[in-house]
Protein backbone atom coordinates (compact mmCIF):
# COMPACT_ATOMS: atom_id res chain seq x y z
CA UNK A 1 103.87 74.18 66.10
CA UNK A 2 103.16 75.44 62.46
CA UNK A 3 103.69 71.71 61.41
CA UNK A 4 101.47 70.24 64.27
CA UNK A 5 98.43 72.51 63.34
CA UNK A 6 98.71 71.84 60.04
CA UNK A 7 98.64 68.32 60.53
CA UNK A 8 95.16 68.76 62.17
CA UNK A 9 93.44 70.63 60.03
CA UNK A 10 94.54 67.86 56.90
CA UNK A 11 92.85 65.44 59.42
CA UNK A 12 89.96 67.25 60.15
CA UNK A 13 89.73 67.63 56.29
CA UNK A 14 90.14 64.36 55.34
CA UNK A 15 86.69 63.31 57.49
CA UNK A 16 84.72 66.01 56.72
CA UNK A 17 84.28 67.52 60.11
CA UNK A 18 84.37 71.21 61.31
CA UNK A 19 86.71 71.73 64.98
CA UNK A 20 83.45 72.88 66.59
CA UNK A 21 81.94 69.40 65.49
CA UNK A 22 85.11 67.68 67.10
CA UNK A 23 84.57 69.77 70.22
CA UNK A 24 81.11 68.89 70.66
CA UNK A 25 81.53 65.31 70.36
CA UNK A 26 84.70 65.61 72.40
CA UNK A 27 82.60 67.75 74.99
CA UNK A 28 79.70 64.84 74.52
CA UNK A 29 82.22 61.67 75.20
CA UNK A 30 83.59 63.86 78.44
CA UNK A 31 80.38 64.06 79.77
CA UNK A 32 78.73 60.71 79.38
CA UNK A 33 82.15 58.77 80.65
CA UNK A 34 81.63 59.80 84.42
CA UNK A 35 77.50 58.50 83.99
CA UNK A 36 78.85 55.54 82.80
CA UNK A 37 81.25 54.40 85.32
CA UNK A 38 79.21 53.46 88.46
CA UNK A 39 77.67 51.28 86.15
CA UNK A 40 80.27 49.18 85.48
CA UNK A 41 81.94 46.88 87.90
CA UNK A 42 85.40 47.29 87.24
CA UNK A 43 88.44 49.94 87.10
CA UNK A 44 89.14 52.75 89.78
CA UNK A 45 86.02 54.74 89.03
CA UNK A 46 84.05 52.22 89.47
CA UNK A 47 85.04 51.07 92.41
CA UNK A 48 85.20 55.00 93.66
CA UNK A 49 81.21 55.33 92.83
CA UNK A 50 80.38 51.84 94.61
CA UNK A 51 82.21 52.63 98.20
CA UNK A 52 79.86 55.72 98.28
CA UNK A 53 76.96 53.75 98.97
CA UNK A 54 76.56 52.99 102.39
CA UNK A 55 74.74 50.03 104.15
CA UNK A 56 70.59 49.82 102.99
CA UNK A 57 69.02 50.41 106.36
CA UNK A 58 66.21 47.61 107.34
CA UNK A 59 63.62 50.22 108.11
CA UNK A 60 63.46 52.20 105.17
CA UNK A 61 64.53 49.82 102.52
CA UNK A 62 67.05 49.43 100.09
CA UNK A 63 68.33 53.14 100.02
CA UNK A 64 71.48 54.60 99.15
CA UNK A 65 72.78 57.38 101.22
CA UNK A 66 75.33 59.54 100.44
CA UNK A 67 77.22 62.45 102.69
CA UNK A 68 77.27 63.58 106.26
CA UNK A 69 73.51 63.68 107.25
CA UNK A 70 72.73 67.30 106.30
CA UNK A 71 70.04 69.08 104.17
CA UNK A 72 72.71 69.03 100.82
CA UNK A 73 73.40 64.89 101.24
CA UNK A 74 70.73 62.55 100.29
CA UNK A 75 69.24 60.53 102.70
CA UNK A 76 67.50 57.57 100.48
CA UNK A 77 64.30 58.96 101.80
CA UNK A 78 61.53 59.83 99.08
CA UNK A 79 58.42 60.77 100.84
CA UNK A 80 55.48 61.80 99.95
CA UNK A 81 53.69 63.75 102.63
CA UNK A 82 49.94 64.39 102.53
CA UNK A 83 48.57 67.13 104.93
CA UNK A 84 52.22 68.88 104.05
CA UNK A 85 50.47 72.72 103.98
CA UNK A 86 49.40 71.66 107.38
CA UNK A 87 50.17 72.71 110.70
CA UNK A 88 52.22 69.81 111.33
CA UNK A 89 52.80 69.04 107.81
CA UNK A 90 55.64 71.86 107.81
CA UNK A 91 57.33 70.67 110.73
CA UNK A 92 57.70 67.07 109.28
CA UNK A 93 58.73 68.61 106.07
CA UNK A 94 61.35 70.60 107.94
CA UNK A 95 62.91 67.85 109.78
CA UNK A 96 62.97 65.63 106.84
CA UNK A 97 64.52 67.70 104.45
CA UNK A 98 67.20 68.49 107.15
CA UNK A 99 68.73 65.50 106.87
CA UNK A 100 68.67 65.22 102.88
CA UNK A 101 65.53 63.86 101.84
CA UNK A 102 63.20 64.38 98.69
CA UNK A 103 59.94 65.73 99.95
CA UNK A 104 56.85 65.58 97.30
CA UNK A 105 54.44 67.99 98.67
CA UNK A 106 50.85 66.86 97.22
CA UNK A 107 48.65 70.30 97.44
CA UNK A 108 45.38 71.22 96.67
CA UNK A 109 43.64 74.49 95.70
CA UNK A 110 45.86 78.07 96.06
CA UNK A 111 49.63 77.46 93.73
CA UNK A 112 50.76 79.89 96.92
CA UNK A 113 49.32 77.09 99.79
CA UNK A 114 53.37 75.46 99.95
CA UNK A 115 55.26 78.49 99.24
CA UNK A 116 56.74 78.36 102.55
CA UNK A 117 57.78 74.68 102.25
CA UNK A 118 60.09 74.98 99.29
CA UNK A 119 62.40 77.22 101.21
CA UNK A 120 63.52 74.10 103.57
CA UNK A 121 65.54 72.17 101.16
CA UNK A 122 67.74 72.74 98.70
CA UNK A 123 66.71 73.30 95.00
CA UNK A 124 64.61 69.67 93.79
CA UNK A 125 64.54 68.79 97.27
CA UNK A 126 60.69 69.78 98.29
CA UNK A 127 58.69 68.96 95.36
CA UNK A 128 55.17 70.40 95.11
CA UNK A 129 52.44 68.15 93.00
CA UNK A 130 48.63 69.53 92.47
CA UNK A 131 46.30 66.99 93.09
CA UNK A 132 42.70 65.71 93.81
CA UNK A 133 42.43 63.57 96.99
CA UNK A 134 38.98 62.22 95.48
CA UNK A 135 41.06 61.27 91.97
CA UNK A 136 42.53 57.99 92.51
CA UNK A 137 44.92 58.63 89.40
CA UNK A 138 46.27 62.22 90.73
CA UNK A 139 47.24 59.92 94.15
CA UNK A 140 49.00 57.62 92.13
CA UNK A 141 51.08 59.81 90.47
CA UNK A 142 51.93 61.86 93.46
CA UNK A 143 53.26 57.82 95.12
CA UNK A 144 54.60 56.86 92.20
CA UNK A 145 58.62 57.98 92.43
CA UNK A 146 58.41 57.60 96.43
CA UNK A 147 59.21 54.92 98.60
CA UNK A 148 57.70 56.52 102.48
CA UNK A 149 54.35 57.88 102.36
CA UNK A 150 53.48 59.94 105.35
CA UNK A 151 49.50 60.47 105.67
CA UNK A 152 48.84 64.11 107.82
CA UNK A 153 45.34 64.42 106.53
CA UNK A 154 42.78 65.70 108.71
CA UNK A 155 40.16 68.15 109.93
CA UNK A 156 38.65 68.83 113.20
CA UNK A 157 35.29 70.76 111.77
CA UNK A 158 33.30 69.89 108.80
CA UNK A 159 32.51 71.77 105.23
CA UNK A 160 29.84 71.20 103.35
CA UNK A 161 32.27 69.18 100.98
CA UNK A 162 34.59 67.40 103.21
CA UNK A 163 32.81 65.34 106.34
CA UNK A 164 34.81 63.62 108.91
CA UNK A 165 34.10 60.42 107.92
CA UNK A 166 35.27 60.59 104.31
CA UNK A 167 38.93 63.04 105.97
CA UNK A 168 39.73 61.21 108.27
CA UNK A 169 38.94 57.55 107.48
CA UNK A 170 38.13 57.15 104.09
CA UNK A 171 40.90 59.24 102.55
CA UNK A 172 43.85 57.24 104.80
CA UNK A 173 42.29 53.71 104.00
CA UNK A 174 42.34 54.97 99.96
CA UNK A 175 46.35 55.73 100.44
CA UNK A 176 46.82 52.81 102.35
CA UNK A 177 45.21 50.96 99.28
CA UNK A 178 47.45 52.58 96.83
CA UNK A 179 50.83 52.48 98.98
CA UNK A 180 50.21 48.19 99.40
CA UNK A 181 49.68 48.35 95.21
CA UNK A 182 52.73 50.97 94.95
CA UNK A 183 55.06 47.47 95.58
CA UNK A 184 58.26 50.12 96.39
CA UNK A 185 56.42 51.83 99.14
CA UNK A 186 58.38 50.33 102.39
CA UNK A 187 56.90 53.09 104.95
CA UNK A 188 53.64 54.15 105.63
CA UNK A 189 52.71 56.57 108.25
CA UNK A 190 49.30 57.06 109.34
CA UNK A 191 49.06 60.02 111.85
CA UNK A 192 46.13 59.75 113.97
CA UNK A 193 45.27 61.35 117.25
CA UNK A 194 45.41 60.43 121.07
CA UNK A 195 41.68 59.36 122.28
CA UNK A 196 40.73 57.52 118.97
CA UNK A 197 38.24 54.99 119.95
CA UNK A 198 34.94 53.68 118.32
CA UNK A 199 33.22 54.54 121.63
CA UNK A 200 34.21 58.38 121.94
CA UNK A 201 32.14 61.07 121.93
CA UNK A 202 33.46 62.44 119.38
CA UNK A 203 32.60 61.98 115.87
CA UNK A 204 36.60 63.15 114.87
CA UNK A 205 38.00 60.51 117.01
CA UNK A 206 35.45 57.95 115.93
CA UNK A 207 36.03 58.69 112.23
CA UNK A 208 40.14 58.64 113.34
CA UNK A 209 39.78 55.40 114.68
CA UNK A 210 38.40 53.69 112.04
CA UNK A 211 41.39 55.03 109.66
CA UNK A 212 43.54 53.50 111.77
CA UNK A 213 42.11 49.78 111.76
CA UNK A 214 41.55 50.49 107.99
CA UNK A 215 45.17 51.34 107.26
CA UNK A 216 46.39 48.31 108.93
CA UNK A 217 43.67 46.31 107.30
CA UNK A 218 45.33 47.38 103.83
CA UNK A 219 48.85 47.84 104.70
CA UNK A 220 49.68 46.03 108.22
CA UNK A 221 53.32 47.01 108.22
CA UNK A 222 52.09 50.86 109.08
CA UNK A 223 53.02 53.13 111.32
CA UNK A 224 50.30 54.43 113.17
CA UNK A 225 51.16 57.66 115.68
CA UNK A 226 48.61 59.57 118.00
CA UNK A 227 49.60 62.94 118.89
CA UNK A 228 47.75 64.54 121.69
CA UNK A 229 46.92 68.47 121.36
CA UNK A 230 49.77 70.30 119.45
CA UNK A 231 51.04 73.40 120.49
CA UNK A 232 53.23 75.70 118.40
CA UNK A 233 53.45 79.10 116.88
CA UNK A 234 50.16 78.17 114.23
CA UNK A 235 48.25 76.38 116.78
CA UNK A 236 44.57 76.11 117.06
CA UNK A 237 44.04 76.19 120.82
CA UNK A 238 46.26 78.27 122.43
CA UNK A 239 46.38 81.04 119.46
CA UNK A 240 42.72 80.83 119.83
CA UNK A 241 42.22 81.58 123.52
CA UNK A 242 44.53 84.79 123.54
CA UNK A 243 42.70 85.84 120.28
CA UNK A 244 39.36 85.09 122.02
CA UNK A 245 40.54 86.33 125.53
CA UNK A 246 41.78 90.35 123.65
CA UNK A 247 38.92 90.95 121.42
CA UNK A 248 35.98 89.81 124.39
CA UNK A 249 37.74 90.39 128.07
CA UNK A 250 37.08 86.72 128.92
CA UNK A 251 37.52 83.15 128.06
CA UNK A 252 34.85 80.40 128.42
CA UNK A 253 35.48 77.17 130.00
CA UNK A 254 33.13 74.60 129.17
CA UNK A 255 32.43 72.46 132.23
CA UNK A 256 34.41 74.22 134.28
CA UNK A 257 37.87 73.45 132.64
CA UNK A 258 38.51 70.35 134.61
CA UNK A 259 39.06 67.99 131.91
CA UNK A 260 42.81 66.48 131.97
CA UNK A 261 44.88 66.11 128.54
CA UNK A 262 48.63 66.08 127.76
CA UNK A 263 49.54 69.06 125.33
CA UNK A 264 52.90 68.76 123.44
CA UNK A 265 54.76 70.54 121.16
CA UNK A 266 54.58 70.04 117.79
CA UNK A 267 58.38 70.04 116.88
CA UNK A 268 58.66 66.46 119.68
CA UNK A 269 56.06 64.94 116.99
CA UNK A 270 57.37 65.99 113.71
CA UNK A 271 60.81 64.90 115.49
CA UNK A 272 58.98 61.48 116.73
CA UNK A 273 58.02 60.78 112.81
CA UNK A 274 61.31 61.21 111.45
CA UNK A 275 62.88 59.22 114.16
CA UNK A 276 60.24 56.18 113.27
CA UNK A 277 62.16 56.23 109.69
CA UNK A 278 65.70 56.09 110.80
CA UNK A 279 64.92 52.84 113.21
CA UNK A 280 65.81 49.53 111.41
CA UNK A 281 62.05 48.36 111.06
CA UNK A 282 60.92 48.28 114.87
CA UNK A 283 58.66 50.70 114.37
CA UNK A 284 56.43 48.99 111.71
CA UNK A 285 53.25 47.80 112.60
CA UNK A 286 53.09 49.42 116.03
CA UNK A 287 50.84 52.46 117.67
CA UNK A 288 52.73 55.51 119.62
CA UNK A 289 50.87 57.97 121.65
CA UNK A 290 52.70 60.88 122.01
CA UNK A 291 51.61 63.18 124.85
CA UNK A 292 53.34 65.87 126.78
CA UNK A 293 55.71 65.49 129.98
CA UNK A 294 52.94 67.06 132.00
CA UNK A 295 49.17 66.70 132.77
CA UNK A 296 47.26 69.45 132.39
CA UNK A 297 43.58 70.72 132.90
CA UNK A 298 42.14 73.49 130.57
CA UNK A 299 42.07 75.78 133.57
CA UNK A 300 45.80 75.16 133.89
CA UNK A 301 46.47 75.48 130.21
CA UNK A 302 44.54 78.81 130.58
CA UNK A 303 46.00 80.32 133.20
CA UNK A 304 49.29 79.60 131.75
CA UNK A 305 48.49 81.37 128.22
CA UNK A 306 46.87 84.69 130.65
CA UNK A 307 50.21 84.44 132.45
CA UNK A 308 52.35 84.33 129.21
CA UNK A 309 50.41 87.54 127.08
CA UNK A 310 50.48 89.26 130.48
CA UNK A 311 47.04 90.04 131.33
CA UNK A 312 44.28 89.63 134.27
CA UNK A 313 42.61 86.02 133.73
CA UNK A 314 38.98 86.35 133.16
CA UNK A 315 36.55 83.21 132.56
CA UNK A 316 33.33 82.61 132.22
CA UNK A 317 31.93 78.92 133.35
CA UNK A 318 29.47 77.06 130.72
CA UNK A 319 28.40 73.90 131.41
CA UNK A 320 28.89 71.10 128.57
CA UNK A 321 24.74 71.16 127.61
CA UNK A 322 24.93 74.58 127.33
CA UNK A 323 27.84 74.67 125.31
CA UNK A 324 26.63 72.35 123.01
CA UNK A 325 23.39 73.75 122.69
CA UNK A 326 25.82 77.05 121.88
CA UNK A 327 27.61 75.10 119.27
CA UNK A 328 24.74 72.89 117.99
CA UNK A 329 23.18 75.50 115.24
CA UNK A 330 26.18 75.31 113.11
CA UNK A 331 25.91 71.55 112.81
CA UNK A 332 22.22 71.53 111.82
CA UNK A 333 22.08 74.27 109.26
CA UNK A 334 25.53 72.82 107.54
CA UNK A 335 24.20 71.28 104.62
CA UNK A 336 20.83 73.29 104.68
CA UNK A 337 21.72 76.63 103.42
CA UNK A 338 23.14 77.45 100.03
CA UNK A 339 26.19 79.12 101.49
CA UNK A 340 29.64 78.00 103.32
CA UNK A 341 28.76 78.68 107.16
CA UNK A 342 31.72 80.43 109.26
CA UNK A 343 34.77 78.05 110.53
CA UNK A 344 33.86 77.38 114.10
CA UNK A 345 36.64 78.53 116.89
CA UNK A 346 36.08 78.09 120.08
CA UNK A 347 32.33 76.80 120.05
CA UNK A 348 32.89 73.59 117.88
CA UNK A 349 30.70 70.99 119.05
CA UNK A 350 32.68 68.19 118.28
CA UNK A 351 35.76 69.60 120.33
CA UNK A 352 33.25 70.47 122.96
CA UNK A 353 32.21 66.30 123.05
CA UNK A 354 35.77 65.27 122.90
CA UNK A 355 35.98 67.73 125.92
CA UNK A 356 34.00 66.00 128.11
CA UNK A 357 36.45 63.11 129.03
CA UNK A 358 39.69 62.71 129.89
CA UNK A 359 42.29 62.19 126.88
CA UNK A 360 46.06 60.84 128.33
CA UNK A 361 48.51 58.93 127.03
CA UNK A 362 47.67 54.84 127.92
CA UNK A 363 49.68 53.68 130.78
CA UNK A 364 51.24 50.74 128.96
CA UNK A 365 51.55 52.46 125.60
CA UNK A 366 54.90 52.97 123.10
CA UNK A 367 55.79 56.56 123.43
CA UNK A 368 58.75 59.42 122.80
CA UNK A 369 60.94 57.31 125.28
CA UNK A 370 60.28 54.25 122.70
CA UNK A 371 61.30 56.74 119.45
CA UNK A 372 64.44 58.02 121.23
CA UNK A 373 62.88 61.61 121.92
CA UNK A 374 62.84 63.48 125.02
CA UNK A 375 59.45 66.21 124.61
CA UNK A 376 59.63 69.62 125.60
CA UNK A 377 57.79 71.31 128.90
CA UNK A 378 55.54 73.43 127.40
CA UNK A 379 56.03 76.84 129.74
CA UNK A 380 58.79 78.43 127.94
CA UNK A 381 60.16 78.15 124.71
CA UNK A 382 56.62 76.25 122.95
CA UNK A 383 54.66 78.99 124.40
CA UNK A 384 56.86 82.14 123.90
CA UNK A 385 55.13 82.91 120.72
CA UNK A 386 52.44 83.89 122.21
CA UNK A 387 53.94 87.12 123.27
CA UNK A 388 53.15 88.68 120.17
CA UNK A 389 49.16 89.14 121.72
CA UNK A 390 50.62 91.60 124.72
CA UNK A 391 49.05 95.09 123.81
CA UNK A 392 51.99 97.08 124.40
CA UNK A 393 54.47 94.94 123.00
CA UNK A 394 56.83 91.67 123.66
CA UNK A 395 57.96 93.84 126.56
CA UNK A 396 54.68 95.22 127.78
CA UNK A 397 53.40 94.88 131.59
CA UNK A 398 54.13 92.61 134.36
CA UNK A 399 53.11 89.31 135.30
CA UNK A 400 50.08 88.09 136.90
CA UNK A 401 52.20 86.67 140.06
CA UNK A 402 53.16 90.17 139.82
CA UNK A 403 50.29 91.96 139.76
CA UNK A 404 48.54 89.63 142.64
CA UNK A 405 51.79 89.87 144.67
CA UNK A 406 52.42 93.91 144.83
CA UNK A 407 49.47 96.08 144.37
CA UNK A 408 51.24 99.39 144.77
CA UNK A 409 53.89 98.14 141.48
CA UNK A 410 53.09 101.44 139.40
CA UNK A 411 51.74 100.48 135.84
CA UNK A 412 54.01 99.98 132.99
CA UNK A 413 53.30 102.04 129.52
């Protein structure tokens, strides 16, 4: 042993290096060995790294995937999504991180607006990027390492900065434009909305329309899906009403609440988006309208959201010129006066146009049955958040079948 270290240390001599120097470089030839060996073509490491990589799948490109499927294997996916702070933006980001994909998260405004994203994947997996959707340059960059881009952008009211037009149309025919340029961008998603038509009333769906012929103008191989109303725990109808309906006793129906539309749940469409990526290309190019399993009016919606906080339905009837005339004052004075006007809630004109026809899913359009998906009835599960707006609690009072069906039920406190 004596003889054997010796020996060493009369080698180590004779080349002038120290033992940590040997270590280092012997700790530096360790490490770059296992880098190097998928590279090559030959030996049993080599053909070890290869047979991990399965099949490229049509739809998404030339990907390599690697594990079972869950959030800690890699699906091949790099996406960029746009709109991820977004109510639906977190779903999407949810789903797709599930099954092992990248996620850049382009943000704009407050560093705290994604906080809540980056706890859906594992570390690296959901990358947040601060960006300007008017800076052509910041939209590159946030593209450049991905090959899916997923547009979410959208607004339903305007600002004094952002307009419909330039949200909803000009901003997703811009992306479109950079994602054909991109070369490695093999997926684009365009989410729209059910009832986009040049001839609606309203000047959303107008503005929503004309992204849609725009982004298969500049990138034809799109994906373009409508969603009808969503309905989840950060809605903006639903949350709205019971808000409405506790501070003021009542809610308003404009015309009467007979106009028919197909709310679903928000989970079915972040599930239907995910489920366009995993196809083998069928999806490209097409339209999906994804509505609910069931019609509803507003009335119906209504009752059902009185029935699920547990309290007496109260409305009040205003007839569409009325309501618009309600509404209208916001819309005038928006870029008039030298200050941000109040986000509109229930009176917002342009919801109150869209109101005043009928918005279902097409009889002859793709849908969730065409994606593989099965949506959700809304009474239950979709809605059950909204028991957080009974006044005594989750647990608080009785039904309104109940309270119509036995008057001498003694009160619950």
């Amino acid at each position: 042993m004596q003889a054997a270290a010796a020996a060493r240390r009369h080698l180590l001599d004779q080349h002038h290096l120290s033992p940590a120097s040997s270590a280092a470089i012997a700790a530096f030839r360790s490490a770059a060995q296992p880098a190097l060996a998928p590279q090559g073509s030959g030996g049993a490491d080599g053909a070890r790294y290869m047979s991990a990589r399965a099949p490229a799948v049509k739809g998404a490109g030339h990907l390599v995937r690697k594990g079972t499927g869950g959030r800690s294997s890699v699906s091949g996916i790099v996406a960029t999504v746009f709109g991820a702070t977004g109510f639906l933006g977190r779903y999407v980001v949810q789903q797709l991180a599930k099954m092992g994909s990248q996620v850049l998260v382009p943000f704009r405004g407050c560093e705290d607006s994604h906080r809540h994203l980056k706890l859906m994947g594992d570390l690296g997996q959901i990358v947040p990027m601060n960006y300007n959707p008017r800076d052509v340059n910041s939209i590159k960059t946030a593209v450049a390492k991905s090959n899916v881009v997923i547009n979410l952008i959208g607004r339903e009211y305007e600002t004094r900065n952002y307009g419909f037009e330039e949200v909803n149309h000009q901003m997703a025919e811009q992306l479109a434009m950079i994602s054909k340029e991109h070369g490695g961008i093999v997926r684009f998603i365009q989410v729209s909305a059910l009832g986009a038509s040049a001839s609606s009333p309203s000047r959303l769906l107008r503005a929503k329309a004309a992204g849609e012929e725009s982004v298969l103008k500049e990138f034809p191989e799109a994906t373009i899906m409508r969603p009808a109303t969503l309905i989840g725990t950060e809605d903006r109808i639903l949350n709205r009403w019971a808000m409405y309906a506790k501070n003021w006793g009542f809610l308003p129906l404009f015309g009467g609440g007979s106009t028919k539309f197909q709310p679903v749940y928000v989970v079915d469409v972040a599930a239907a988006i995910v489920n366009s990526l995993k196809d083998d290309g069928t999806s490209m190019g097409k339209t999906y309208e994804l509505g609910g399993p069931d019609i509803y009016t507003v009335h119906d919606l209504a009752e059902m959201m009185f029935e699920t906080i547990r309290e007496y339905p109260r409305y009040v009837n205003i007839p569409f010129p009325i309501a618009k005339a309600m509404a209208s004052p916001r819309e005038m004075l928006l870029n008039k006066v030298p200050f941000p006007l109040p986000t509109p809630s229930i009176f917002n004109l342009d919801h109150i146009k869209a109101l005043t026809v009928d918005n279902l899913v097409s009889e002859n359009a793709l849908s969730f049955a065409d994606l593989e998906i099965k949506p959700h009835k809304l009474k239950g599960y979709p809605t059950e958040f909204l028991v957080c707006y009974r006044k005594g609690g989750p647990s608080f009072g009785s039904t309104v079948s109940e309270k119509m069906g036995s008057a001498d039920v003694a009160p619950r406190f």
